[in-house]
Protein backbone atom coordinates (compact mmCIF):
# COMPACT_ATOMS: atom_id res chain seq x y z
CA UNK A 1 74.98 50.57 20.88
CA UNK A 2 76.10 46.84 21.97
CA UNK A 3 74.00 44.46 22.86
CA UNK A 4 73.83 43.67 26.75
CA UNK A 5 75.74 39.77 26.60
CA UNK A 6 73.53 39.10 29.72
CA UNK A 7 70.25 39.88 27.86
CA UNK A 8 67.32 37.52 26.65
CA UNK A 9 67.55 38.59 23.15
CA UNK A 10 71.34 38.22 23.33
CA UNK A 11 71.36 34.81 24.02
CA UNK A 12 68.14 34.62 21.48
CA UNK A 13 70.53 36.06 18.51
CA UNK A 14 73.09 34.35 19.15
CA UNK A 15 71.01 30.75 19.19
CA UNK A 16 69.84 31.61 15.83
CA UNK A 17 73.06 33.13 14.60
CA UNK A 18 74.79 29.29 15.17
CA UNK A 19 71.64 28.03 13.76
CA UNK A 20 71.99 29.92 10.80
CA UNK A 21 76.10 29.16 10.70
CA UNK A 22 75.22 25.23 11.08
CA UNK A 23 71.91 24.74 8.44
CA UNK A 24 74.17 27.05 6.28
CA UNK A 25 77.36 25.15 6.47
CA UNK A 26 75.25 21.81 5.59
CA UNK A 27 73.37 23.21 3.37
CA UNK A 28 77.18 23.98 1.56
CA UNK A 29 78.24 20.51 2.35
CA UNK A 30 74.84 18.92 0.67
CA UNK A 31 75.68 21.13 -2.20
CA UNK A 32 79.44 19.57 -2.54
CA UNK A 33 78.51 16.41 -2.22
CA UNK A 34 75.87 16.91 -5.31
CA UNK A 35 78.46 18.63 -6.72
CA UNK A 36 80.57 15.65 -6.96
CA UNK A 37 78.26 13.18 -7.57
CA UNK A 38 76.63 15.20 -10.81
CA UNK A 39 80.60 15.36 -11.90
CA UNK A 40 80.57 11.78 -11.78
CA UNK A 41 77.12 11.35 -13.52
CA UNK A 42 78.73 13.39 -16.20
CA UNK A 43 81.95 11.82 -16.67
CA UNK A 44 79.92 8.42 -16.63
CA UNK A 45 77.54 9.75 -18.67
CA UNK A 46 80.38 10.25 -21.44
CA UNK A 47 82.61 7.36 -21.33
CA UNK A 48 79.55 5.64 -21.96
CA UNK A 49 78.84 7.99 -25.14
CA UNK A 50 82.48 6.83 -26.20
CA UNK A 51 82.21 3.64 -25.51
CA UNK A 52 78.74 3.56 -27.90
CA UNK A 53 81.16 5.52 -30.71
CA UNK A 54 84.45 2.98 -30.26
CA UNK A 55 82.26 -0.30 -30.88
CA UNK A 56 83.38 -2.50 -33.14
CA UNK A 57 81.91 -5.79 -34.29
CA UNK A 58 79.87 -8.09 -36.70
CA UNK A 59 76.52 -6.65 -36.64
CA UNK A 60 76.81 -2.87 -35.51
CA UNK A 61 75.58 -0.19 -36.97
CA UNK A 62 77.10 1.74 -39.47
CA UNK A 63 78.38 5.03 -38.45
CA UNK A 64 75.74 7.23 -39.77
CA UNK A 65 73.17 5.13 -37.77
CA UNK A 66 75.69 5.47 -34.46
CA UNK A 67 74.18 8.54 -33.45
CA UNK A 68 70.76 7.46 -33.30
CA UNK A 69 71.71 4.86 -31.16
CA UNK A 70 73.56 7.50 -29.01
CA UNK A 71 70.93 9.58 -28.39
CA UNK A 72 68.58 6.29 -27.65
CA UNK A 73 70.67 4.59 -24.98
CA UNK A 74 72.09 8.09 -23.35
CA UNK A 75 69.91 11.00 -24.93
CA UNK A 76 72.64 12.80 -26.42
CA UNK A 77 73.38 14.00 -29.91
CA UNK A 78 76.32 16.04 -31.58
CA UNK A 79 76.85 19.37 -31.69
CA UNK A 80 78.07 20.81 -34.74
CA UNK A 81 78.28 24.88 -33.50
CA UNK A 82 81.79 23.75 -31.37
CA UNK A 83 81.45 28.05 -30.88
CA UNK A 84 78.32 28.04 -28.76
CA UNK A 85 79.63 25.64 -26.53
CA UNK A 86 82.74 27.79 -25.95
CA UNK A 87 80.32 30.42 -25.59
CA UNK A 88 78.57 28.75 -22.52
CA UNK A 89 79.84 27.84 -19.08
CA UNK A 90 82.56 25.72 -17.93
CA UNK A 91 81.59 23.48 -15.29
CA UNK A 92 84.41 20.70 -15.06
CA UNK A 93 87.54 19.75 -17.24
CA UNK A 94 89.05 16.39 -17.14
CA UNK A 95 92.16 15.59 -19.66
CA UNK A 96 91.09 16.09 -22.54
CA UNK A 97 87.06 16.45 -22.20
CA UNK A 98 85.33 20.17 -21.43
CA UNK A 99 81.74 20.09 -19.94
CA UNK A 100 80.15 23.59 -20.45
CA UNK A 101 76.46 24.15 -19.93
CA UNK A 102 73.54 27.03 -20.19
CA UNK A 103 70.20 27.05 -19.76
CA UNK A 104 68.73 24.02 -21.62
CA UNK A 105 71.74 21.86 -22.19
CA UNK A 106 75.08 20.32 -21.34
CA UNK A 107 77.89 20.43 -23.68
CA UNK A 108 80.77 17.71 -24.29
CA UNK A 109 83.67 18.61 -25.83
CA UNK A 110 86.47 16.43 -26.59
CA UNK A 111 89.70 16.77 -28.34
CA UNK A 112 91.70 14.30 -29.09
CA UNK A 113 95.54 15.23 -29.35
CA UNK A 114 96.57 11.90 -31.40
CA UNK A 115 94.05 12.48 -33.72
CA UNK A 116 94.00 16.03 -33.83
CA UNK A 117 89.93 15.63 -33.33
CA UNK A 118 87.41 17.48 -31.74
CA UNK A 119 84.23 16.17 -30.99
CA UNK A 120 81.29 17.80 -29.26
CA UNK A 121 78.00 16.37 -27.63
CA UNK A 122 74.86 18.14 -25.85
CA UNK A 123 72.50 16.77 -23.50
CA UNK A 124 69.27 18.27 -22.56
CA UNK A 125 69.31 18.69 -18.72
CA UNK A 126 66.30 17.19 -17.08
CA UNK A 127 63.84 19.43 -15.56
CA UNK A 128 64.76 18.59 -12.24
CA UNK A 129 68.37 19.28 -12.52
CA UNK A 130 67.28 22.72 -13.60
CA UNK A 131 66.28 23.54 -10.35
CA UNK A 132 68.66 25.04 -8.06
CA UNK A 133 68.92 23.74 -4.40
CA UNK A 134 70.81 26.96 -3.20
CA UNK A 135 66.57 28.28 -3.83
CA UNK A 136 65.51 25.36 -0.93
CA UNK A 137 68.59 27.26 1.56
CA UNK A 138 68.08 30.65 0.56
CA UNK A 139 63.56 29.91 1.55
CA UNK A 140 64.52 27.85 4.75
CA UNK A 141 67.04 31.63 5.47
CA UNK A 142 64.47 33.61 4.83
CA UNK A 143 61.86 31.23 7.26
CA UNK A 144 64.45 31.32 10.00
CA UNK A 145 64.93 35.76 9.71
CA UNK A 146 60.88 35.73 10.09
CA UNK A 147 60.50 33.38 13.32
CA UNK A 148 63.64 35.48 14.55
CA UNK A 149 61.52 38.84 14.05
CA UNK A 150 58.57 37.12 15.14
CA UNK A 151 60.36 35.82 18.50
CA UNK A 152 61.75 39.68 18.63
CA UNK A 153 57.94 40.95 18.48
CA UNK A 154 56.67 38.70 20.94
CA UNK A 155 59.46 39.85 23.15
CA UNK A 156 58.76 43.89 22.32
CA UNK A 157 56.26 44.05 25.38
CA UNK A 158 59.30 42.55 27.95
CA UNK A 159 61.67 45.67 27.17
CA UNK A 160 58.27 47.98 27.47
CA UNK A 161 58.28 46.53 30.25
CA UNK A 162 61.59 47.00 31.56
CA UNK A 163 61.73 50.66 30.86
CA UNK A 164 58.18 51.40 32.77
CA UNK A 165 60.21 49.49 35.95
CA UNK A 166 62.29 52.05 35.39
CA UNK A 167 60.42 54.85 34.89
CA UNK A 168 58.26 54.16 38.04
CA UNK A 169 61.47 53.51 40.13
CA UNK A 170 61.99 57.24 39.19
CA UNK A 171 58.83 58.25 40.46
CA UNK A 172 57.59 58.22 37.07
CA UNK A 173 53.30 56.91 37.21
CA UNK A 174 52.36 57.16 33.58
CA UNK A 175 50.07 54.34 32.52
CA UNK A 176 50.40 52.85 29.19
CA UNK A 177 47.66 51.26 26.82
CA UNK A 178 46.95 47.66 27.86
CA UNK A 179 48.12 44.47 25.64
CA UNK A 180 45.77 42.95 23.33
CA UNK A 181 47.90 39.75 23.35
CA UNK A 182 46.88 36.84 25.15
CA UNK A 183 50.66 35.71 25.77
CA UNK A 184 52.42 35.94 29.45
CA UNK A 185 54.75 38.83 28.84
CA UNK A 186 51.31 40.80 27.93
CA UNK A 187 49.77 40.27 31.33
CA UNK A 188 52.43 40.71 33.25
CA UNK A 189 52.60 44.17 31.86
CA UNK A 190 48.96 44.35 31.96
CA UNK A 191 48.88 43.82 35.52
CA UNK A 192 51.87 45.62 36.37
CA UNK A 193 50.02 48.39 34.55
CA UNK A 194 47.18 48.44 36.30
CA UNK A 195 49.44 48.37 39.58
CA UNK A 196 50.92 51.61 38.73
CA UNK A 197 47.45 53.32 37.78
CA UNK A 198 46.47 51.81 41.56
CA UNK A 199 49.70 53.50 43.35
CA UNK A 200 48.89 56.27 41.27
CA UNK A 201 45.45 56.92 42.42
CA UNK A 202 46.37 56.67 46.10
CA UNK A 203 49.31 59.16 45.55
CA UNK A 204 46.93 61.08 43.82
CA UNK A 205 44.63 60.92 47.32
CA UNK A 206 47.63 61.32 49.49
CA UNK A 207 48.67 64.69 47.68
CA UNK A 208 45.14 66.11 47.30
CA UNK A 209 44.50 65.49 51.15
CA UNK A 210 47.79 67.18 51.63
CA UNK A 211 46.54 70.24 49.43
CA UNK A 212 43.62 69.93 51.60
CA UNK A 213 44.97 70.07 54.79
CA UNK A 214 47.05 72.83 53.89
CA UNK A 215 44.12 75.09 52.27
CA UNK A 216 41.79 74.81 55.17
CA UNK A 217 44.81 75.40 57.98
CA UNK A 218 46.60 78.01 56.13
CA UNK A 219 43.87 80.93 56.43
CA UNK A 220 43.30 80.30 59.82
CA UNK A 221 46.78 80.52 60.84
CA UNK A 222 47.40 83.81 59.41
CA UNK A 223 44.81 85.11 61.30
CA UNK A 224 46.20 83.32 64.31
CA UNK A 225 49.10 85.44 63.47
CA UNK A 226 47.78 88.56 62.73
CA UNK A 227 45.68 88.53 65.97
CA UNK A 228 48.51 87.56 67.85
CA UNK A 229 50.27 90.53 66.42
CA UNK A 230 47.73 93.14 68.01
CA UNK A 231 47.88 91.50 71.57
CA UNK A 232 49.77 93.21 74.01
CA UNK A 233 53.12 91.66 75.09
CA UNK A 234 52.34 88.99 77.79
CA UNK A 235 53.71 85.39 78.52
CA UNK A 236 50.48 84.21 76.72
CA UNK A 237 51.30 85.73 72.87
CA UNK A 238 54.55 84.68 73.37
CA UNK A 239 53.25 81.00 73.29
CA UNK A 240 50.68 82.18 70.81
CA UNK A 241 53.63 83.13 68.87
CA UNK A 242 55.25 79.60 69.46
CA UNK A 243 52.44 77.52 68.68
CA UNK A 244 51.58 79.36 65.54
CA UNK A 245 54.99 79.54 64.15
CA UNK A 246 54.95 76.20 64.36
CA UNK A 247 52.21 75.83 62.19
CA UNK A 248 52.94 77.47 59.74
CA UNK A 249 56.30 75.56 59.88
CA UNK A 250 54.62 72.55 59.24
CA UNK A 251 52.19 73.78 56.61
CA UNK A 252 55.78 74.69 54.59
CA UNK A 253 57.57 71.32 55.45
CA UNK A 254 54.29 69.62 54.00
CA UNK A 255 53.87 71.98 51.16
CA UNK A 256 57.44 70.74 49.88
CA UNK A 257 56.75 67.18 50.60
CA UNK A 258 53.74 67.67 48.35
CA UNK A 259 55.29 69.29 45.99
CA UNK A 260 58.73 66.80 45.65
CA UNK A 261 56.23 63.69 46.04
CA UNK A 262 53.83 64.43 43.01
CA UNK A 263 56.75 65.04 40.17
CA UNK A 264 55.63 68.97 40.32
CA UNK A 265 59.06 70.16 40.68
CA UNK A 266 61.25 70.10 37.40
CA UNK A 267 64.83 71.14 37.77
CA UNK A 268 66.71 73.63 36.34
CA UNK A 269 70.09 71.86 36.30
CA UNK A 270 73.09 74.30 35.46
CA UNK A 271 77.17 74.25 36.13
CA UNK A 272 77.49 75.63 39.62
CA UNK A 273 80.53 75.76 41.76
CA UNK A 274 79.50 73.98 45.34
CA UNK A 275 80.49 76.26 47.29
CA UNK A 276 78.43 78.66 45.84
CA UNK A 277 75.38 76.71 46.42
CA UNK A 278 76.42 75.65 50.09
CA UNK A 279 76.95 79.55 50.81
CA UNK A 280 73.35 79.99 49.80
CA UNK A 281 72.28 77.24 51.78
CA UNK A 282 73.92 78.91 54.51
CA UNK A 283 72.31 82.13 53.68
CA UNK A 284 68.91 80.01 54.16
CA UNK A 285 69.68 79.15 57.96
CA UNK A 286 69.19 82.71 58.75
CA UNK A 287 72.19 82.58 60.98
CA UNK A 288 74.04 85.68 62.28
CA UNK A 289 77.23 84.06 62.87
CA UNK A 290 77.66 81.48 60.40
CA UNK A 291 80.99 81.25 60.25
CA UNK A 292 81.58 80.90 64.18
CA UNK A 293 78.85 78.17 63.93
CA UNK A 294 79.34 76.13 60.44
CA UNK A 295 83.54 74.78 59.72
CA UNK A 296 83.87 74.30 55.75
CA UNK A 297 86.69 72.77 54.52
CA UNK A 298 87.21 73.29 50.79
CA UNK A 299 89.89 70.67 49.45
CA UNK A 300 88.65 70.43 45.67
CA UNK A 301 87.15 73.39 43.92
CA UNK A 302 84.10 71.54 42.58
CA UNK A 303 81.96 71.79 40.40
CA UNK A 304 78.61 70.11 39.97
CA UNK A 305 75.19 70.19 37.54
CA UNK A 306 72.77 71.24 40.29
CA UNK A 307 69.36 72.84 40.48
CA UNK A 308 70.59 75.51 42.36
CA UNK A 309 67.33 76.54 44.68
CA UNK A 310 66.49 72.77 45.31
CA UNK A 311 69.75 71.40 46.20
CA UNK A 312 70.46 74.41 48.48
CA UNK A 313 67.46 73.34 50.02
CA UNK A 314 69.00 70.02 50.60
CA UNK A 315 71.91 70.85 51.76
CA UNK A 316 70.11 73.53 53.85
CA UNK A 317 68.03 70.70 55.78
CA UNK A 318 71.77 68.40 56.51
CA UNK A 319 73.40 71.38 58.42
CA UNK A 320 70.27 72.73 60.32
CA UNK A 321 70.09 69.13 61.41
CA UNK A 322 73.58 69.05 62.27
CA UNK A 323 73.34 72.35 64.27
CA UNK A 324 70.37 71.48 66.08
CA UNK A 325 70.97 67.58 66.63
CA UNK A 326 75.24 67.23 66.61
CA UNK A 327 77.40 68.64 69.82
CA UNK A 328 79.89 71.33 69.08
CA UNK A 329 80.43 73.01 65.48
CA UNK A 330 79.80 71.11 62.68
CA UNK A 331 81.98 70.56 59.10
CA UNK A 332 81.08 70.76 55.46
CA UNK A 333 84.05 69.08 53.76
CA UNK A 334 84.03 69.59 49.90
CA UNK A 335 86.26 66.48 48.06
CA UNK A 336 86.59 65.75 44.84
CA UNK A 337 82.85 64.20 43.82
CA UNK A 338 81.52 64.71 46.95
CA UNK A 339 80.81 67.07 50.12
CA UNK A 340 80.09 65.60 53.64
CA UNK A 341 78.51 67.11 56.53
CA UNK A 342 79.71 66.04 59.76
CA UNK A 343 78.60 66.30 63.70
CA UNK A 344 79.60 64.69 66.40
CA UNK A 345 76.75 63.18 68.39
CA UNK A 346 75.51 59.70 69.41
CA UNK A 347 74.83 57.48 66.08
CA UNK A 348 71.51 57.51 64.62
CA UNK A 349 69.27 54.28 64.52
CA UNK A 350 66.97 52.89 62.45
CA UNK A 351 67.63 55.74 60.36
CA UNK A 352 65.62 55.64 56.91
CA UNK A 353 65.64 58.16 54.07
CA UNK A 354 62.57 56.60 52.55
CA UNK A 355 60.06 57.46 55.88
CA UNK A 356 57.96 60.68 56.51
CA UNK A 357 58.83 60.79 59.83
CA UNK A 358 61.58 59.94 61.50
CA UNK A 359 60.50 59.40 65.15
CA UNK A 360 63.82 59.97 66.88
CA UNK A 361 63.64 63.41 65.61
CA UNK A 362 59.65 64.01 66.51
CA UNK A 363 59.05 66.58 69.35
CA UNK A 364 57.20 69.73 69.33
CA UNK A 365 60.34 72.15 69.54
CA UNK A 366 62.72 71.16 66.74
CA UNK A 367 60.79 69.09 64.23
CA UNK A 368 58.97 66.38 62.57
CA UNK A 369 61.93 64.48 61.04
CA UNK A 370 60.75 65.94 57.32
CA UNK A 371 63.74 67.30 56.57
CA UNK A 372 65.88 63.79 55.81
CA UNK A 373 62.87 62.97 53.71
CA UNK A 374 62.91 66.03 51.55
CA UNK A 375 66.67 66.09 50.97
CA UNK A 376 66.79 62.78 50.15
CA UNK A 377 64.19 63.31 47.32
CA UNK A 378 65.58 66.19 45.79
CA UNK A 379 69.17 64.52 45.51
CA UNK A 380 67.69 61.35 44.12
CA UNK A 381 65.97 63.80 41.04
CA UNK A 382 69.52 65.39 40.89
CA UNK A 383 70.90 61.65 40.43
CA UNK A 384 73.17 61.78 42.98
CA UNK A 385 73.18 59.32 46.17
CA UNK A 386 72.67 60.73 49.93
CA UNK A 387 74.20 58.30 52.39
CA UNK A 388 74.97 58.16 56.14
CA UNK A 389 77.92 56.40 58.30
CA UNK A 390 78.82 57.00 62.06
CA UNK A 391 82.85 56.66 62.37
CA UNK A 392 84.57 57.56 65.90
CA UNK A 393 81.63 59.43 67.69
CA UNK A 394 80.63 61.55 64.44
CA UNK A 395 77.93 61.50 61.74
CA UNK A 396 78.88 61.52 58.55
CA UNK A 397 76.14 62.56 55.73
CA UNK A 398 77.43 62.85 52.68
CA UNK A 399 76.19 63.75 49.15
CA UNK A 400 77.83 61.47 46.42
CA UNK A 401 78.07 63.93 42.65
């Protein structure tokens, strides 16, 4: 998956990604520059051996007694096995010299094409030059990886956090364990933690008032019912009638808001054609003449992952608000990604999705405004948006797929 080039821990990788690039590529030019400088130790270091070997004079040493003073002035001494310094490895070659070395010791070799002579040297390396400063990069590397996974570790609780954001902007209230750390990240989440387990509770409160409410109201309302049932026919059980149908109208309208409102519902998405679930939607409005009262246009045949009881719900709630609300017959049009509902009628203020109740709806004969509330939550589980526009004397709801 690639990395978000927006993100924190982008920009954090790709600070220590340079870093890295730079230490390393001075690092490499530090280890040139020795480079060079031990080849010119080494070639000094044997013109100097020469030089000891050429000398001529009243007063020097005999040859025999040369290579003590070789070894005293520049610590090296011959090497008669001229095979074990082929044997080791070739670090520089200059004319007519060789330098090899292994573990313990550098090797000279010289062959001299006038003479026809070969003549080889060794010098014990110093502990020091032993010691390899590619160890020093490779520790500082390995220092630099660790504060990078430490800095990645710290930063662990800030994408925890993002994804709870996320979660709760879903509806989602699950609290996590709290941070131990002391750092600012931790609290934040801490806090924003206990935040959620605060929402939580009073949604908690909200829904078992709701539960409540509908408990005590629902028994007596049946009876309401069934009494009203064994009256005789007068003007008085027809409002009877009226008043308790109402009721029990509200009682289901809040029995769905609790229901959407306290993650109960979990959908059973499928492949449905829409038209399928808009004919059952119809179906729901009870209507004898549908089709004299409802226009569908059908330009695309779409289809759409849909949890096929709930969203005919939804859509169920748009056209029994645009039959009740909307002057003349209203239409479903179903495009390509999306189906709109539209009525004419004055345009709708102030109108908000995210409300209860919608008070330019409220009266006692068509409603509390709960349906807009309850479609809009079931098409935001779905995934898809619900949105509304007024163009030319009509309102336009539409469901985008």
């Amino acid at each position: 998956m690639l990395m978000n080039r927006h993100s924190l821990i982008f920009h954090i990788s790709l600070f220590f990604s340079v870093l890295l690039l730079v230490i390393n590529g001075l690092f490499y030019y530090q280890k040139q520059l020795e480079n060079n400088h031990e080849k010119e130790i080494l070639l000094k270091r044997f013109h100097e051996a020469e030089r000891i070997l050429r000398e001529r004079g009243r007063g020097m040493p005999p040859p025999h007694k040369r290579e003590e003073r070789l070894k005293a002035l520049t610590k090296m001494e011959f090497e008669e096995d001229i095979e074990k310094v082929h044997a080791s490895k070739l670090i520089l070659q200059n004319r007519g010299l060789s330098v090899y070395q292994d573990k313990s010791y550098i090797y000279y070799l010289h062959h001299d094409k006038r003479r026809d002579h070969t003549m080889a040297f060794r010098y014990k390396k110093e502990a020091s030059e032993q010691v390899n400063s590619w160890v020093f990069a490779l520790i500082i590397n390995v220092l630099l990886f660790l504060f990078y996974f430490y800095i990645l570790k710290k930063l662990r609780p800030l994408q925890a956090l993002k994804a709870k954001i996320v979660d709760f902007s879903n509806g989602k209230l699950e609290m996590t364990e709290p941070k131990n750390e002391k750092d600012e990240i931790s609290e934040v989440s801490n806090e924003f933690n206990n935040a959620i387990g605060k929402i939580k509770t009073l949604q908690d409160s909200r829904n078992l008032f709701l539960r409540n409410i509908m408990h005590e109201l629902n028994t007596p309302i049946t009876k309401g019912m069934l009494i009203t049932d064994l009256m005789q026919e007068t003007k008085q059980k027809s409002r009877l009638k009226r008043v308790f149908s109402r009721f029990e109208y509200l009682l289901s309208e809040f029995s769905k808001i609790e229901r959407i409102t306290s993650n109960a519902i979990e959908l059973d998405l499928k492949h449905y054609r829409a038209i399928d679930i808009l004919n059952n939607a119809i179906e729901l409005l009870l209507l004898e003449n549908a089709s004299e009262l409802i226009d569908i246009q059908s330009y695309e045949n779409l289809e759409i992952i849909a949890d096929y009881e709930y969203l005919s719900i939804a859509m169920k709630n748009l056209l029994d608000n645009a039959i009740k609300y909307g002057e003349g017959q209203p239409k479903v049009i179903i495009e390509n990604n999306k189906i709109t509902i539209a009525s004419t009628g004055e345009a709708l203020q102030n109108i908000s999705f995210e409300k209860l109740f919608n008070r330019q709806f409220e009266s006692t004969g068509r409603g509390l405004g709960l349906g807009l509330y309850i479609t809009h939550n079931i098409i935001s589980k779905h995934g898809y948006i619900l949105s509304y526009k007024h163009q030319l004397g009509v309102n336009l709801f539409s469901i985008d797929f």
